[in-house]
C-alpha atoms as a PDB file:
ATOM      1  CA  UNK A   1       6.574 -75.725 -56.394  1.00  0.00           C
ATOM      2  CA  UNK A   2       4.248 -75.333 -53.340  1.00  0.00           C
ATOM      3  CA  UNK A   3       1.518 -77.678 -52.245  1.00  0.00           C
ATOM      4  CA  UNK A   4      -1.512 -76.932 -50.096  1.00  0.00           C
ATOM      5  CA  UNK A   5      -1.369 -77.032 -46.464  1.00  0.00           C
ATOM      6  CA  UNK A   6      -3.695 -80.746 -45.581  1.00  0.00           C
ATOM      7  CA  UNK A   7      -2.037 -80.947 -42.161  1.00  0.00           C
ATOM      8  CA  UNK A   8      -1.061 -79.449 -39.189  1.00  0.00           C
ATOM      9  CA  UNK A   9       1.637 -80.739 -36.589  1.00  0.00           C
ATOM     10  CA  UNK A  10       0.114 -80.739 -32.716  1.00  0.00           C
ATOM     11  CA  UNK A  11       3.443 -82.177 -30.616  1.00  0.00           C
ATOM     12  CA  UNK A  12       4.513 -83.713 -33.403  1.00  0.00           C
ATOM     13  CA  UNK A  13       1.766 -85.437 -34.803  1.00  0.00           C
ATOM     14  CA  UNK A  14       0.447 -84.863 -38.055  1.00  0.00           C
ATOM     15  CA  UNK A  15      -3.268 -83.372 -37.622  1.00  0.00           C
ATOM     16  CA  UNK A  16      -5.465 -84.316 -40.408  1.00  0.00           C
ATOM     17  CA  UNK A  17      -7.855 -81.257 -42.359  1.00  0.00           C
ATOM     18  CA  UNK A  18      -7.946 -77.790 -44.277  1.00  0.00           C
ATOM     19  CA  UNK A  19      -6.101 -75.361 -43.176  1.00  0.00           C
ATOM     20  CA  UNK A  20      -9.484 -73.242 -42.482  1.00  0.00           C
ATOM     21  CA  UNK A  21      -9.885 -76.456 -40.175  1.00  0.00           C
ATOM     22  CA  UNK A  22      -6.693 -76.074 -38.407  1.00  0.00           C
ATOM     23  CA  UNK A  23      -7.165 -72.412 -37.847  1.00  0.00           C
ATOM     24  CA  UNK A  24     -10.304 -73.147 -36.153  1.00  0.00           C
ATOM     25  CA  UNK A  25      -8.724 -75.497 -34.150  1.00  0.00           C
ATOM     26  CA  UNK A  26      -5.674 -73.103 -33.428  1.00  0.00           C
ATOM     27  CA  UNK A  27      -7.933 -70.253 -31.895  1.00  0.00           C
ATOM     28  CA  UNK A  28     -10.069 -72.766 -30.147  1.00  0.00           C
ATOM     29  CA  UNK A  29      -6.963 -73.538 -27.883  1.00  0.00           C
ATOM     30  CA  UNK A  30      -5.361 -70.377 -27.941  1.00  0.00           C
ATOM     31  CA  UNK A  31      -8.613 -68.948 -26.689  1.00  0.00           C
ATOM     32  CA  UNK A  32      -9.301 -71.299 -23.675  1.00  0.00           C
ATOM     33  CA  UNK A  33      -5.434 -70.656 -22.490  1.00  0.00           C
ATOM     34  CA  UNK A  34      -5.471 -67.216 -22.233  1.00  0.00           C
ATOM     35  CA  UNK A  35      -8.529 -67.396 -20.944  1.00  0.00           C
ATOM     36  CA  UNK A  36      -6.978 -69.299 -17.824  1.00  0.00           C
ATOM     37  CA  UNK A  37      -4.118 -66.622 -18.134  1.00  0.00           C
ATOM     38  CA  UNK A  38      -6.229 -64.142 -17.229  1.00  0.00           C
ATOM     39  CA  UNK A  39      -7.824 -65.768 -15.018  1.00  0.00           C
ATOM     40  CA  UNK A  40      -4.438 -66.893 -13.215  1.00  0.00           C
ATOM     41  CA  UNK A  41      -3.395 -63.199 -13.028  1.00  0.00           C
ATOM     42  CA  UNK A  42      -1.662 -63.273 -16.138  1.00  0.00           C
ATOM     43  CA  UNK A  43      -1.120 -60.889 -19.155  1.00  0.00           C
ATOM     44  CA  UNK A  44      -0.569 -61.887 -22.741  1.00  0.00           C
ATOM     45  CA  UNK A  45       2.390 -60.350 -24.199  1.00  0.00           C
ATOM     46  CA  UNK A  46       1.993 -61.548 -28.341  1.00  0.00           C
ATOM     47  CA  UNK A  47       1.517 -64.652 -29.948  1.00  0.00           C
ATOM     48  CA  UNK A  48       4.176 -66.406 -32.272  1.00  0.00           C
ATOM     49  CA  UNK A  49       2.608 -68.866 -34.528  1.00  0.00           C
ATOM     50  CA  UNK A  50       1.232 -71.362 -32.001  1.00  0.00           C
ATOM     51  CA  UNK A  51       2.768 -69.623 -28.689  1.00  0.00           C
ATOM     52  CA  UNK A  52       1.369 -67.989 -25.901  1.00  0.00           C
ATOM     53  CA  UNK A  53       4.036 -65.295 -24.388  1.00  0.00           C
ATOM     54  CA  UNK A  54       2.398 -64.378 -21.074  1.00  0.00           C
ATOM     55  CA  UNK A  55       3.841 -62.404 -18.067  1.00  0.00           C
ATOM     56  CA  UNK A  56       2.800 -62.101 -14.411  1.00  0.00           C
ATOM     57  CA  UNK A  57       4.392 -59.972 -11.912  1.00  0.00           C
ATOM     58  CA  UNK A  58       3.746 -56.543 -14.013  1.00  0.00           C
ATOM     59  CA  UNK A  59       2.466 -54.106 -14.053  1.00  0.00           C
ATOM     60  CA  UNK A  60       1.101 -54.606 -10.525  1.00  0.00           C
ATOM     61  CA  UNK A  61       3.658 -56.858  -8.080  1.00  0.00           C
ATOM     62  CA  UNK A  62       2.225 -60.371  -7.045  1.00  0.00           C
ATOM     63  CA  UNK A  63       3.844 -62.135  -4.330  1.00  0.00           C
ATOM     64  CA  UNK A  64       2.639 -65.595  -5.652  1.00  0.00           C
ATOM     65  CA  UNK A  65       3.247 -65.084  -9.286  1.00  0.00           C
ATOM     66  CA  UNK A  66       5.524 -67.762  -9.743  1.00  0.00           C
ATOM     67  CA  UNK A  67       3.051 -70.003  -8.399  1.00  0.00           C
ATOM     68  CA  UNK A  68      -0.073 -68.447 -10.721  1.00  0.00           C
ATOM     69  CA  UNK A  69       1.861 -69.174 -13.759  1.00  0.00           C
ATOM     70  CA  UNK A  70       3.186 -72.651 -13.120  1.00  0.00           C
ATOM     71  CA  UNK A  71      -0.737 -72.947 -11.799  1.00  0.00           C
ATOM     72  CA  UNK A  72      -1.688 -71.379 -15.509  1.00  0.00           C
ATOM     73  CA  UNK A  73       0.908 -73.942 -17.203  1.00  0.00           C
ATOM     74  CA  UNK A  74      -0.626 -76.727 -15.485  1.00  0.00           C
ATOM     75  CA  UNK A  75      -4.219 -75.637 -16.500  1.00  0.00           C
ATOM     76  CA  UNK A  76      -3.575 -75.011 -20.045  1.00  0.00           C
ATOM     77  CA  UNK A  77      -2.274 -78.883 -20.247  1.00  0.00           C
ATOM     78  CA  UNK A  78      -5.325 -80.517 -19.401  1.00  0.00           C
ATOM     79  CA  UNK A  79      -7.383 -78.069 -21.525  1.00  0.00           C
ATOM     80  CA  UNK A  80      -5.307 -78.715 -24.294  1.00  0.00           C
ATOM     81  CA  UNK A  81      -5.929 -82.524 -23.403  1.00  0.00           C
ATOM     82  CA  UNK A  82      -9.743 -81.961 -23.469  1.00  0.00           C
ATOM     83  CA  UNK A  83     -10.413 -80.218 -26.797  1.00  0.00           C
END
């Protein structure tokens, strides 16, 4: 027997509302770190449930892309932090 989704789980805490909520919450983050992706030099391969896989380095080489993605990494934290 199922029961409706009330809560989501954001590093392991239980977030309280509707699952319409949650979404909104969801893309609200998702949205603001691939937006620093980008910006970082970065490309979004997919997402998987509440994952970001991102590249750098391809198709075009980038001497400091090591650097722009632990930069991007960084970034996303204290956006994530904010909302």
């Amino acid at each position: 027997m199922g029961q409706p989704l009330r809560t989501g789980v954001v590093q392991g805490q239980p977030v309280p509302g509707t699952p319409e909520q949650i979404v909104e919450a969801l893309n609200k983050v998702l949205n603001a770190q691939t937006e620093l992706i980008h910006k970082n030099g970065g490309d979004v391969d997919k997402y998987v449930g509440d994952e970001i896989m991102a590249f750098w380095n391809a198709p075009i080489e980038q001497d400091n892309h090591a650097s722009l993605a632990a930069k991007s990494a960084l970034e996303m934290m204290e956006v994530l932090h904010s909302l």
